[in-house]
C-alpha atoms as a PDB file:
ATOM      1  CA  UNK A   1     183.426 248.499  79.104  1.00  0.00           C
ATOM      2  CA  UNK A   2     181.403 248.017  76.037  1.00  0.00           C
ATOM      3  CA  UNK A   3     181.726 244.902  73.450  1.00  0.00           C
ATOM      4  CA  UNK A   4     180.312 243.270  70.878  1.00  0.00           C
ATOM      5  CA  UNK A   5     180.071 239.198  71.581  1.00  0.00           C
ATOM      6  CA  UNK A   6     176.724 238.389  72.890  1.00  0.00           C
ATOM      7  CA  UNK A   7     174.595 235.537  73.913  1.00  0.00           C
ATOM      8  CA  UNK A   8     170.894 233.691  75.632  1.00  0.00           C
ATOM      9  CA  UNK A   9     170.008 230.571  76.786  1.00  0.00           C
ATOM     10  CA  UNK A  10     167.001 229.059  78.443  1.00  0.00           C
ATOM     11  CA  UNK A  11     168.087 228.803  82.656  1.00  0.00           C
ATOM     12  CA  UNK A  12     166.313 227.749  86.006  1.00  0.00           C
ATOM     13  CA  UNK A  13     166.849 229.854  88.638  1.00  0.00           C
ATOM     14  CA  UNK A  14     167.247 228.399  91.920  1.00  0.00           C
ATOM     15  CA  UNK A  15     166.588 230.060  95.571  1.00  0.00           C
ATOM     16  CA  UNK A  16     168.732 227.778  97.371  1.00  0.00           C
ATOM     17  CA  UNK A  17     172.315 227.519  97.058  1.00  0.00           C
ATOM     18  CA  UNK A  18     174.252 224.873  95.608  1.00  0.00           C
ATOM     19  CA  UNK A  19     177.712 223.582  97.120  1.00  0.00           C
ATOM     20  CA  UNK A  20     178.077 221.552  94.441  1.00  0.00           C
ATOM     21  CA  UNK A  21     181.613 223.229  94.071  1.00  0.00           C
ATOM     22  CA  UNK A  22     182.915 222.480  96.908  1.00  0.00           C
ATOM     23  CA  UNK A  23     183.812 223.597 100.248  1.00  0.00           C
ATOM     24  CA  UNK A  24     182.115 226.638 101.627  1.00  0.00           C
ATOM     25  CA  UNK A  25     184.662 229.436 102.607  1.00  0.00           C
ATOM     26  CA  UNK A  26     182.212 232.831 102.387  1.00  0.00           C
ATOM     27  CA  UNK A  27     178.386 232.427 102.967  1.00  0.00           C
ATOM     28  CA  UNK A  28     176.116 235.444 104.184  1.00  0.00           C
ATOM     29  CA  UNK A  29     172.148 235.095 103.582  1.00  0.00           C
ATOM     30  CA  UNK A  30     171.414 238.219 105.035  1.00  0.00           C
ATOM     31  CA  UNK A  31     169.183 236.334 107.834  1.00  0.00           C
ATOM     32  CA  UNK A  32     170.571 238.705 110.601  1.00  0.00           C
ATOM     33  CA  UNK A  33     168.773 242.137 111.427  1.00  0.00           C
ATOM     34  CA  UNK A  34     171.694 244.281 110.514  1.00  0.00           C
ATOM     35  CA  UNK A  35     174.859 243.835 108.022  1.00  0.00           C
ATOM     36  CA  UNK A  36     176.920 241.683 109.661  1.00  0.00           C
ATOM     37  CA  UNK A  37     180.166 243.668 109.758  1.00  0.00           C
ATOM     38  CA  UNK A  38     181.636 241.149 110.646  1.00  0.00           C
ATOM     39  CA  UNK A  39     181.627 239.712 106.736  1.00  0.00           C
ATOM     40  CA  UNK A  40     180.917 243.101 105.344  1.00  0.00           C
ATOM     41  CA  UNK A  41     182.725 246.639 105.062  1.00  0.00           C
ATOM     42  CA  UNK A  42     180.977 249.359 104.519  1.00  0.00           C
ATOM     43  CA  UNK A  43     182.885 252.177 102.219  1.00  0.00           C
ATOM     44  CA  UNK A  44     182.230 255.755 102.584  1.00  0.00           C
ATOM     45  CA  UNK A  45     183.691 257.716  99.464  1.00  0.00           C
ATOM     46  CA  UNK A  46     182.269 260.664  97.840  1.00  0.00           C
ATOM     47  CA  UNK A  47     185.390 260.773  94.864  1.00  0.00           C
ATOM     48  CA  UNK A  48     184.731 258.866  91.716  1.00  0.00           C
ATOM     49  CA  UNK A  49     186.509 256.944  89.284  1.00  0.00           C
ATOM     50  CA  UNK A  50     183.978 256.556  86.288  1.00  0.00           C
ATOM     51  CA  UNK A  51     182.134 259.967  86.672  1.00  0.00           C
ATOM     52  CA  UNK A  52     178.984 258.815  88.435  1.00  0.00           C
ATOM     53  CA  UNK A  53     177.012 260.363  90.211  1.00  0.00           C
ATOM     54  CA  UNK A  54     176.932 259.256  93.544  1.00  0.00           C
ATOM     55  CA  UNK A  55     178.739 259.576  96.994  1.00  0.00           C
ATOM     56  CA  UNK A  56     178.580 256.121  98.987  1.00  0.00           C
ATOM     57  CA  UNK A  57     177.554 256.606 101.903  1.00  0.00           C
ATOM     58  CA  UNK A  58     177.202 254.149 105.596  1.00  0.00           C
ATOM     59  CA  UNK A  59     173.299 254.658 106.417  1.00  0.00           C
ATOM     60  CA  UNK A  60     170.622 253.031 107.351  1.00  0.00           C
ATOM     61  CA  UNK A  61     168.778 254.602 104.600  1.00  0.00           C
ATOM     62  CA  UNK A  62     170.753 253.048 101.786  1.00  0.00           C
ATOM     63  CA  UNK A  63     172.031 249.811 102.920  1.00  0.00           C
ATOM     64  CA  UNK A  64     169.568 247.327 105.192  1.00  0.00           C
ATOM     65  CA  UNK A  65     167.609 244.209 105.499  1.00  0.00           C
ATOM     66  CA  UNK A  66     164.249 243.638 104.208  1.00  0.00           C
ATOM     67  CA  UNK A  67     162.311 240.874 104.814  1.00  0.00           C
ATOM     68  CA  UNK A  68     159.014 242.765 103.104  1.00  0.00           C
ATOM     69  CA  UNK A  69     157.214 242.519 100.095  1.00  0.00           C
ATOM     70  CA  UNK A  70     160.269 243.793  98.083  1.00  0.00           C
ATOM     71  CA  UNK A  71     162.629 240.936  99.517  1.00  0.00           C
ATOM     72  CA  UNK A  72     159.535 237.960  98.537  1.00  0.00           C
ATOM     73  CA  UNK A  73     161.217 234.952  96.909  1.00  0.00           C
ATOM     74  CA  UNK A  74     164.226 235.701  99.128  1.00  0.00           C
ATOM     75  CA  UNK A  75     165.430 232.766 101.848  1.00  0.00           C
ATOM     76  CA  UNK A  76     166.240 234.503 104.745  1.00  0.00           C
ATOM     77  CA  UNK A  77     165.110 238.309 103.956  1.00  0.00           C
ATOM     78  CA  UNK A  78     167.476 240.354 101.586  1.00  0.00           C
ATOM     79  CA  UNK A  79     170.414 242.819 101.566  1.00  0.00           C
ATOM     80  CA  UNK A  80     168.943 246.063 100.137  1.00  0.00           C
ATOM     81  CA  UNK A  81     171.312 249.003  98.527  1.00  0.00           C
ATOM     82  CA  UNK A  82     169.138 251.654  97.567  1.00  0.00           C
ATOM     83  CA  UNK A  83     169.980 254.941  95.466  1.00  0.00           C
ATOM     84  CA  UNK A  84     168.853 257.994  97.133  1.00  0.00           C
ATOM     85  CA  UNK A  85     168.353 261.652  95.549  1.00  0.00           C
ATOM     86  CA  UNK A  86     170.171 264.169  98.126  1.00  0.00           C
ATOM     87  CA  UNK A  87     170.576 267.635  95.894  1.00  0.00           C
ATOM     88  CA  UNK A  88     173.703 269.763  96.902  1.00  0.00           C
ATOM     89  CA  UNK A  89     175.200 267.140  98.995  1.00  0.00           C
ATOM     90  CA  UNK A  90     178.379 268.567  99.936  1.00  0.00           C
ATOM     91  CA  UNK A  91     181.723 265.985  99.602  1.00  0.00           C
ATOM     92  CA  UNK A  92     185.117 266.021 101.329  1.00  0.00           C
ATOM     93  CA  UNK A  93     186.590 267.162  98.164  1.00  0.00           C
ATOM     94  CA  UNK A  94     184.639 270.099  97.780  1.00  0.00           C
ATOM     95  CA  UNK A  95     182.178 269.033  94.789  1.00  0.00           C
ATOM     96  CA  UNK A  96     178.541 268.397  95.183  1.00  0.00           C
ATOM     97  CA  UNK A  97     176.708 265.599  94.758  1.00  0.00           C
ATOM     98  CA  UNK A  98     172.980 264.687  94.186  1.00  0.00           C
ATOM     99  CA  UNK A  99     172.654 260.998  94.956  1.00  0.00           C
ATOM    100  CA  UNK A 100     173.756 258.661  97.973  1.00  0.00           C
ATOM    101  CA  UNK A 101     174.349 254.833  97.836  1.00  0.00           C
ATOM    102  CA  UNK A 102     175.902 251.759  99.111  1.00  0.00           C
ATOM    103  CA  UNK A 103     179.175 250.123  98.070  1.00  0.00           C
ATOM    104  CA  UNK A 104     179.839 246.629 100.044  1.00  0.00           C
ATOM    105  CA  UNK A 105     183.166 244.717 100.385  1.00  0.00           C
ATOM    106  CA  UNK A 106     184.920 241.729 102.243  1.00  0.00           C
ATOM    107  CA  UNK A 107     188.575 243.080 102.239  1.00  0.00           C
ATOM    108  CA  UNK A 108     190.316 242.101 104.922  1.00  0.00           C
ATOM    109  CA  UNK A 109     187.613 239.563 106.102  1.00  0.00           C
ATOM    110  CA  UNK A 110     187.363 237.226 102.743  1.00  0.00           C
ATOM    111  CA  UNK A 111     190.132 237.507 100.171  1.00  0.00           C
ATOM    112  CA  UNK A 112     190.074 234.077  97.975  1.00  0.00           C
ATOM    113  CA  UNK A 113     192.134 232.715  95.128  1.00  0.00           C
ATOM    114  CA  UNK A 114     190.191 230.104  93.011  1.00  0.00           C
ATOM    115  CA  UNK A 115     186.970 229.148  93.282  1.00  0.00           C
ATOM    116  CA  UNK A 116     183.429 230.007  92.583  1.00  0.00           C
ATOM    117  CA  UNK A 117     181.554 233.480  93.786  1.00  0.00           C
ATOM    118  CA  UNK A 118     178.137 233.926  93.563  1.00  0.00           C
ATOM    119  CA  UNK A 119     175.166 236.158  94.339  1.00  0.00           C
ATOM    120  CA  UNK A 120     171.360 235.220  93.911  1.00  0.00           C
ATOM    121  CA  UNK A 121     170.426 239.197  93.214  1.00  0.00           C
ATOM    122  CA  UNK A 122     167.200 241.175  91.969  1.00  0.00           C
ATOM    123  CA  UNK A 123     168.218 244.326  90.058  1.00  0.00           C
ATOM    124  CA  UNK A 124     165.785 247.484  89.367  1.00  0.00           C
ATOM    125  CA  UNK A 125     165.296 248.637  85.581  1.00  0.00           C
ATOM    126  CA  UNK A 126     165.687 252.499  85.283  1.00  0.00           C
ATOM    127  CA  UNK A 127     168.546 253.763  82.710  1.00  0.00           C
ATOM    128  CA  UNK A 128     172.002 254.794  84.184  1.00  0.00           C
ATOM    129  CA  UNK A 129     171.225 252.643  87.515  1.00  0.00           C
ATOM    130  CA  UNK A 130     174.532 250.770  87.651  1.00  0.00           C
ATOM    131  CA  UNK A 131     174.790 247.793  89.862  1.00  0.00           C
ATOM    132  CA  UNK A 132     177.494 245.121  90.271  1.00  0.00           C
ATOM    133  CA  UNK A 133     178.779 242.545  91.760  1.00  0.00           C
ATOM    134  CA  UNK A 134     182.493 241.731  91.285  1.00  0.00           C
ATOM    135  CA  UNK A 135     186.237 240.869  92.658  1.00  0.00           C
ATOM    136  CA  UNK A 136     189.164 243.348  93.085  1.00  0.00           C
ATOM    137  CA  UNK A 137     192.768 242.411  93.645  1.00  0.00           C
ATOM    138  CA  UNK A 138     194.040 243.747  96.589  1.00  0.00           C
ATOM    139  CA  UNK A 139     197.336 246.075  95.104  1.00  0.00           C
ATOM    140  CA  UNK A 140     197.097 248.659  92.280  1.00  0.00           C
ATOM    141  CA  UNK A 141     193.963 248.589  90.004  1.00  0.00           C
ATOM    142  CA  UNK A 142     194.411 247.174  87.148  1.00  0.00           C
ATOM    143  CA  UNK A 143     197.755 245.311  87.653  1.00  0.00           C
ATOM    144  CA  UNK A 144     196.319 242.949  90.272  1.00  0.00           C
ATOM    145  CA  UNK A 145     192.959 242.188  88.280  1.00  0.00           C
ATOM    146  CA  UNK A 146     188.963 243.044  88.182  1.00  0.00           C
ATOM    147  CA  UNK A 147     186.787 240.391  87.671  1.00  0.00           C
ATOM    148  CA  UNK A 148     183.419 241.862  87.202  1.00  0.00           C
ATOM    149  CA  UNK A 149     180.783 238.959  87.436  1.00  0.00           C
ATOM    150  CA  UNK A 150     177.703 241.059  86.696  1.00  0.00           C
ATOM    151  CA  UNK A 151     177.238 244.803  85.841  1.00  0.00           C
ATOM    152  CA  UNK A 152     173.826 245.905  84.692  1.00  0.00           C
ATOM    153  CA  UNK A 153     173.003 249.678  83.644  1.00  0.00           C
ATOM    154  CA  UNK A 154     169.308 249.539  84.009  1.00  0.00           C
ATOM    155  CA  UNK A 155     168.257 247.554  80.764  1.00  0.00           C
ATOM    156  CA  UNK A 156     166.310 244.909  82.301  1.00  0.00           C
ATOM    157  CA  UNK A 157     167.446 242.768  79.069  1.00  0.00           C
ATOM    158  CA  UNK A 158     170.737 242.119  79.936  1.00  0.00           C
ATOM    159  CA  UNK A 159     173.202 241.861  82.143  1.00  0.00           C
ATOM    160  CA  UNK A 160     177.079 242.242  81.324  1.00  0.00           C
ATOM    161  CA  UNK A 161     180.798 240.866  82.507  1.00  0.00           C
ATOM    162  CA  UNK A 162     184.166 241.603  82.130  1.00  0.00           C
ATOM    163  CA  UNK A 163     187.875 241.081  83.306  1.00  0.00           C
ATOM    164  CA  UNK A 164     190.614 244.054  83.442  1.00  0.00           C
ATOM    165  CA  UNK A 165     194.263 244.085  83.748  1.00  0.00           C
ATOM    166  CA  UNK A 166     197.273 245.143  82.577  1.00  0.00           C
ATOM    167  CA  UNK A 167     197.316 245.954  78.651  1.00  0.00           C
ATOM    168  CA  UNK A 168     193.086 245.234  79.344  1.00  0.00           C
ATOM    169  CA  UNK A 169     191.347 247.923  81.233  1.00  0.00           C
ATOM    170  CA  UNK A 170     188.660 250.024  80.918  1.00  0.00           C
ATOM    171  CA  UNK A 171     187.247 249.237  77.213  1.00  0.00           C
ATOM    172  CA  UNK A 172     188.467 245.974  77.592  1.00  0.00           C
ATOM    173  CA  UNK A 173     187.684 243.298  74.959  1.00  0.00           C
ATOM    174  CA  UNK A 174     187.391 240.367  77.423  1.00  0.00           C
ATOM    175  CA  UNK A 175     183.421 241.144  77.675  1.00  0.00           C
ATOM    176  CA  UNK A 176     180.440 239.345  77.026  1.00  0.00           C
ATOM    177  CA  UNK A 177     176.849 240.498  76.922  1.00  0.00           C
ATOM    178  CA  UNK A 178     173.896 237.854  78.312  1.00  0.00           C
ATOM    179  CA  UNK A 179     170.375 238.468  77.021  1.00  0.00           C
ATOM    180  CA  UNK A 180     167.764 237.201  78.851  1.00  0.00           C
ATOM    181  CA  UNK A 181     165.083 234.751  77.355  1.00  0.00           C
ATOM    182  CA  UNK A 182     161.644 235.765  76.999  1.00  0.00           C
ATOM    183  CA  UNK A 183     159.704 235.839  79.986  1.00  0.00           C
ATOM    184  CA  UNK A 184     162.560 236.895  82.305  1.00  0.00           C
ATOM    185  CA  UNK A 185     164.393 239.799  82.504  1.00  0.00           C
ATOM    186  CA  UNK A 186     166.956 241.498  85.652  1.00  0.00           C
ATOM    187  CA  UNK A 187     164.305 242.469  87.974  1.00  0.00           C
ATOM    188  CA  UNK A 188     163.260 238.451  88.837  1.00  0.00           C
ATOM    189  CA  UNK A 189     165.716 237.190  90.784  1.00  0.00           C
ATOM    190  CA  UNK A 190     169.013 235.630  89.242  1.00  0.00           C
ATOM    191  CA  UNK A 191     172.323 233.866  90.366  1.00  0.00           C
ATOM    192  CA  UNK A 192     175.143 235.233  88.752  1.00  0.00           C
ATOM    193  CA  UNK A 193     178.427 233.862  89.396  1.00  0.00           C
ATOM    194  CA  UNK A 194     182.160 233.145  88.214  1.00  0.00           C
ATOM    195  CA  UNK A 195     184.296 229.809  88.159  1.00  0.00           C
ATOM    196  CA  UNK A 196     187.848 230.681  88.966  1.00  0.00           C
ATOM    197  CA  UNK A 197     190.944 228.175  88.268  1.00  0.00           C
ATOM    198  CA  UNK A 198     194.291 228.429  87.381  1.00  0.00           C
ATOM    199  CA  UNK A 199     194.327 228.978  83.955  1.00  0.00           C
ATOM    200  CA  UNK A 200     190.129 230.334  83.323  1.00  0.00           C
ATOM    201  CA  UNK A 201     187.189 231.689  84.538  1.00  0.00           C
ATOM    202  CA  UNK A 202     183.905 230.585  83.438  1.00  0.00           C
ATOM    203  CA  UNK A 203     180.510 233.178  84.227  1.00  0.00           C
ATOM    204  CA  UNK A 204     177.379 232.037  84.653  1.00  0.00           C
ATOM    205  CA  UNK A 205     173.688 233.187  84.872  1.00  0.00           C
ATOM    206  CA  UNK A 206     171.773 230.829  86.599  1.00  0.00           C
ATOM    207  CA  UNK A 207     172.459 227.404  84.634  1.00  0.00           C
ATOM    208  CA  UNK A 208     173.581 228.887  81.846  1.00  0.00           C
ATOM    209  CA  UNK A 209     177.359 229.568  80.950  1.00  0.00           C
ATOM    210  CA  UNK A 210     177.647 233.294  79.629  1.00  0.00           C
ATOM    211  CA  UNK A 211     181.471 233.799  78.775  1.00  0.00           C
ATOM    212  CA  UNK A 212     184.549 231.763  79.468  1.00  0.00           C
ATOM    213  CA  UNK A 213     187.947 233.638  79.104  1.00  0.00           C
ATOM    214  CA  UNK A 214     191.127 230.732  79.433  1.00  0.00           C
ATOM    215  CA  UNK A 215     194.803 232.440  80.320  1.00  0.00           C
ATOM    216  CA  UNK A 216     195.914 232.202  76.352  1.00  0.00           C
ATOM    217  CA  UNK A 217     192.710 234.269  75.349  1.00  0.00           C
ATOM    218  CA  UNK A 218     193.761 236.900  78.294  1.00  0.00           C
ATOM    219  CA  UNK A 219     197.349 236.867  77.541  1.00  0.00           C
ATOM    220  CA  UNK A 220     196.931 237.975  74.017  1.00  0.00           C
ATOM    221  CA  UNK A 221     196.438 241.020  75.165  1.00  0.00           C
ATOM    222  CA  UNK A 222     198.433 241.821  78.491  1.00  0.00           C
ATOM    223  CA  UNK A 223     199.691 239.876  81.327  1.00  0.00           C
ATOM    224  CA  UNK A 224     197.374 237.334  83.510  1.00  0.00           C
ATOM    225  CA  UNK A 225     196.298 239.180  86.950  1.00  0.00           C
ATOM    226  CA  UNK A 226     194.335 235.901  88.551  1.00  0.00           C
ATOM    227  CA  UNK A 227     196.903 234.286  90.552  1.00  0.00           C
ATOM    228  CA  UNK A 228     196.699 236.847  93.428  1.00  0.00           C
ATOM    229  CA  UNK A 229     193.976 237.330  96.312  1.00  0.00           C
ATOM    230  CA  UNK A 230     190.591 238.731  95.314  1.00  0.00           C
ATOM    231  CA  UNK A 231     187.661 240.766  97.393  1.00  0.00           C
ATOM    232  CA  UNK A 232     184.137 240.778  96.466  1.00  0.00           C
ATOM    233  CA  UNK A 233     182.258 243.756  96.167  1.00  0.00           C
ATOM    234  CA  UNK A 234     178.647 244.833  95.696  1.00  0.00           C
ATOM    235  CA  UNK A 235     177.374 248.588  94.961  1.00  0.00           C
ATOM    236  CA  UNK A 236     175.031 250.463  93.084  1.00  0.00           C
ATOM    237  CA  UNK A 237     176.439 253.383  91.051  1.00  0.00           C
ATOM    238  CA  UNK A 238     174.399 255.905  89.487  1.00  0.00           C
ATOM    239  CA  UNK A 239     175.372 257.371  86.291  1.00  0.00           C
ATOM    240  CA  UNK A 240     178.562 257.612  84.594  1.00  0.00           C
ATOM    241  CA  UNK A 241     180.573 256.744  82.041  1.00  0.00           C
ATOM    242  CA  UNK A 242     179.134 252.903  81.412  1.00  0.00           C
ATOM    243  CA  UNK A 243     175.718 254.176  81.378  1.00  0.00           C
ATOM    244  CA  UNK A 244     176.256 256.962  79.319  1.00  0.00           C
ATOM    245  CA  UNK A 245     177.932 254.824  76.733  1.00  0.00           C
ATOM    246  CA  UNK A 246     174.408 252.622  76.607  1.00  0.00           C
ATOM    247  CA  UNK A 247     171.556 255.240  76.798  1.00  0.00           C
ATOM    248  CA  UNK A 248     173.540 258.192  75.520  1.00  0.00           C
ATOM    249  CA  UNK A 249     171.570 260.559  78.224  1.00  0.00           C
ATOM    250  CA  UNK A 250     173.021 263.767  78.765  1.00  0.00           C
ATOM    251  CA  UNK A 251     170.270 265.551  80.645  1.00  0.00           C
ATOM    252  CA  UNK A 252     169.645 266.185  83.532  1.00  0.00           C
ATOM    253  CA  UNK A 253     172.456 264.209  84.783  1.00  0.00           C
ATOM    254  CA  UNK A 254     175.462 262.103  82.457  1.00  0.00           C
ATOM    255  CA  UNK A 255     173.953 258.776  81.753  1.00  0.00           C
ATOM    256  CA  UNK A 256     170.765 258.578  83.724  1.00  0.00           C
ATOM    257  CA  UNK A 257     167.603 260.603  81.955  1.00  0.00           C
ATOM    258  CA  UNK A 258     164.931 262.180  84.005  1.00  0.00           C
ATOM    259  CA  UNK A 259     162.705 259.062  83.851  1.00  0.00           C
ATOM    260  CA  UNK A 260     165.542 257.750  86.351  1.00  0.00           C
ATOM    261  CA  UNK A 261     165.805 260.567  88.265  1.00  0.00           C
ATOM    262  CA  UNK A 262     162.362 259.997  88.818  1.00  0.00           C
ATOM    263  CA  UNK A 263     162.953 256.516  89.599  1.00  0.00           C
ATOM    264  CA  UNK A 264     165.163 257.902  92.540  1.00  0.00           C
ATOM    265  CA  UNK A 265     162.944 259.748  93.916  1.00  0.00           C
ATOM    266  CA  UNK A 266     159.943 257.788  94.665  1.00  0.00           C
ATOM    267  CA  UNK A 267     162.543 255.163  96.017  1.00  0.00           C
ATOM    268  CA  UNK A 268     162.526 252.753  93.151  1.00  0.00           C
ATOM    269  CA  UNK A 269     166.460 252.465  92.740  1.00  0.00           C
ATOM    270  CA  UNK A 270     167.190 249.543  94.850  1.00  0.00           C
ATOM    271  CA  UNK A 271     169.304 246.288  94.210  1.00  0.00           C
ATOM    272  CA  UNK A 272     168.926 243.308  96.494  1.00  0.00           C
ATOM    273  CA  UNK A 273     170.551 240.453  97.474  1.00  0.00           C
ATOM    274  CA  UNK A 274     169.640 237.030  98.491  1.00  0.00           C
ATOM    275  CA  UNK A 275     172.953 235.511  99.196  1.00  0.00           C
ATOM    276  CA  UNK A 276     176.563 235.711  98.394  1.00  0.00           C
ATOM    277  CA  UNK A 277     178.484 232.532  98.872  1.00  0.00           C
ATOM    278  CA  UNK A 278     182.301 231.467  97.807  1.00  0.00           C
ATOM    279  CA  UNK A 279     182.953 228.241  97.695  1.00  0.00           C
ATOM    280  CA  UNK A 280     186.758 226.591  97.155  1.00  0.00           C
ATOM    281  CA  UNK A 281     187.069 223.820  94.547  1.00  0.00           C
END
């Protein structure tokens, strides 16, 4: 999932929302006291598909609302996934795993084609934390399409997206890189979201337009896979194979250092959430 093209611009960021592109179809501010399940699954999965770390888990402990100090600057109090450090965790498929965290999704309850998603979101730095925010197909991954709208791996610096499909998966070369200006970074709160049409998708952080891939640009490489239903999805991973391609970190654990581990422990790893609204154009 690495690549080379990169880019920064100056950008506002904005707490409220803007429906300036169009209807509203998805909205959830988090102003309830719980998830609302009603939006929101919760998965519970201890295999892995990049080699992280983690099991996700449906707890209290990793996935709740905060309207504290932590979620300040936030409208309505803030959607909190949180990495946890559980040694020897047993797993339904007989390995052992040392961390727990959350992995949201709408399928079933939002599944969109064309439009715009976004998330206002506040990530944690710490190397080999791996939060995103992104849009599955719902059929076999990656013939019906992956539209990853922000990944971060702990560098507060930057933040990263992607598409993958057919002929265009895994080390795929539709990527682009953002760098954040001086003075903001991450960990301040951000909107990050994607314009989907027909024939492109345009991301965005904040104001400022980050990578635009158009259906010739995709097709050079393998077939288009955005004319079918997506879900959104929000986790934190820890570890694994992105991470370890950016910080290199072997020990104590494949692509997060101790400093992380660390990190973990006193309760540091935690990504929240503002809001997450679709609208249709």
């Amino acid at each position: 999932m690495l690549g080379a093209a990169c880019s920064s611009a100056r950008h506002p960021s904005s707490p409220q929302p803007s429906t300036r592109d169009g209807e509203v179809v998805f909205f959830d501010d988090f102003a309830t006291p719980a998830l609302d399940r009603t939006k929101w699954n919760v998965e519970v999965r201890s295999a892995t598909v990049n080699d992280e770390l983690q099991a996700y888990v449906d707890t209290p402990e990793t996935i709740y609302i905060d309207r504290g100090a932590d979620a300040a600057g936030a409208m309505n109090g803030a959607l909190v996934i949180k990495g946890l450090y559980r040694p020897g965790n047993a797993t339904d498929n007989g390995r052992r795993l040392d961390f727990m965290s959350g992995h949201l999704d709408t399928r079933g309850k939002l599944e969109f084609t064309y439009g715009t998603a976004a998330a206002r979101m506040k990530l944690a730095a710490g190397p080999g934390l791996w939060p995103a925010f992104w849009a599955l197909g719902t059929g076999d991954w990656p013939a019906t399409g992956e539209i990853d709208v922000m990944e971060n791996v702990g560098q507060p610096d930057w933040a990263s997206v992607a598409l993958h499909g057919p002929g265009y998966s895994g080390d795929t070369p539709l990527f682009n890189r953002f760098y954040f200006p001086a003075g903001s970074d991450a960990t301040g709160w951000h909107v990050y979201s994607v314009g989907w049409w027909r024939d492109s998708l345009v991301f965005r952080i904040d104001d400022a337009i980050v990578y635009r891939a158009t259906r010739p640009m995709v097709e050079h490489y393998g077939r288009w896979a955005y004319d079918n239903p997506k879900f959104l999805i929000v986790n934190l991973a820890l570890g694994g194979a992105y991470p370890l391609k950016t910080n290199g970190a072997t020990s104590p654990y494949s692509g997060m250092p101790e400093s992380t581990v660390q990190l973990v422990k006193d309760g540091g790893a935690k990504v929240l959430v503002d809001w997450v609204r679709v609208t249709r154009h």
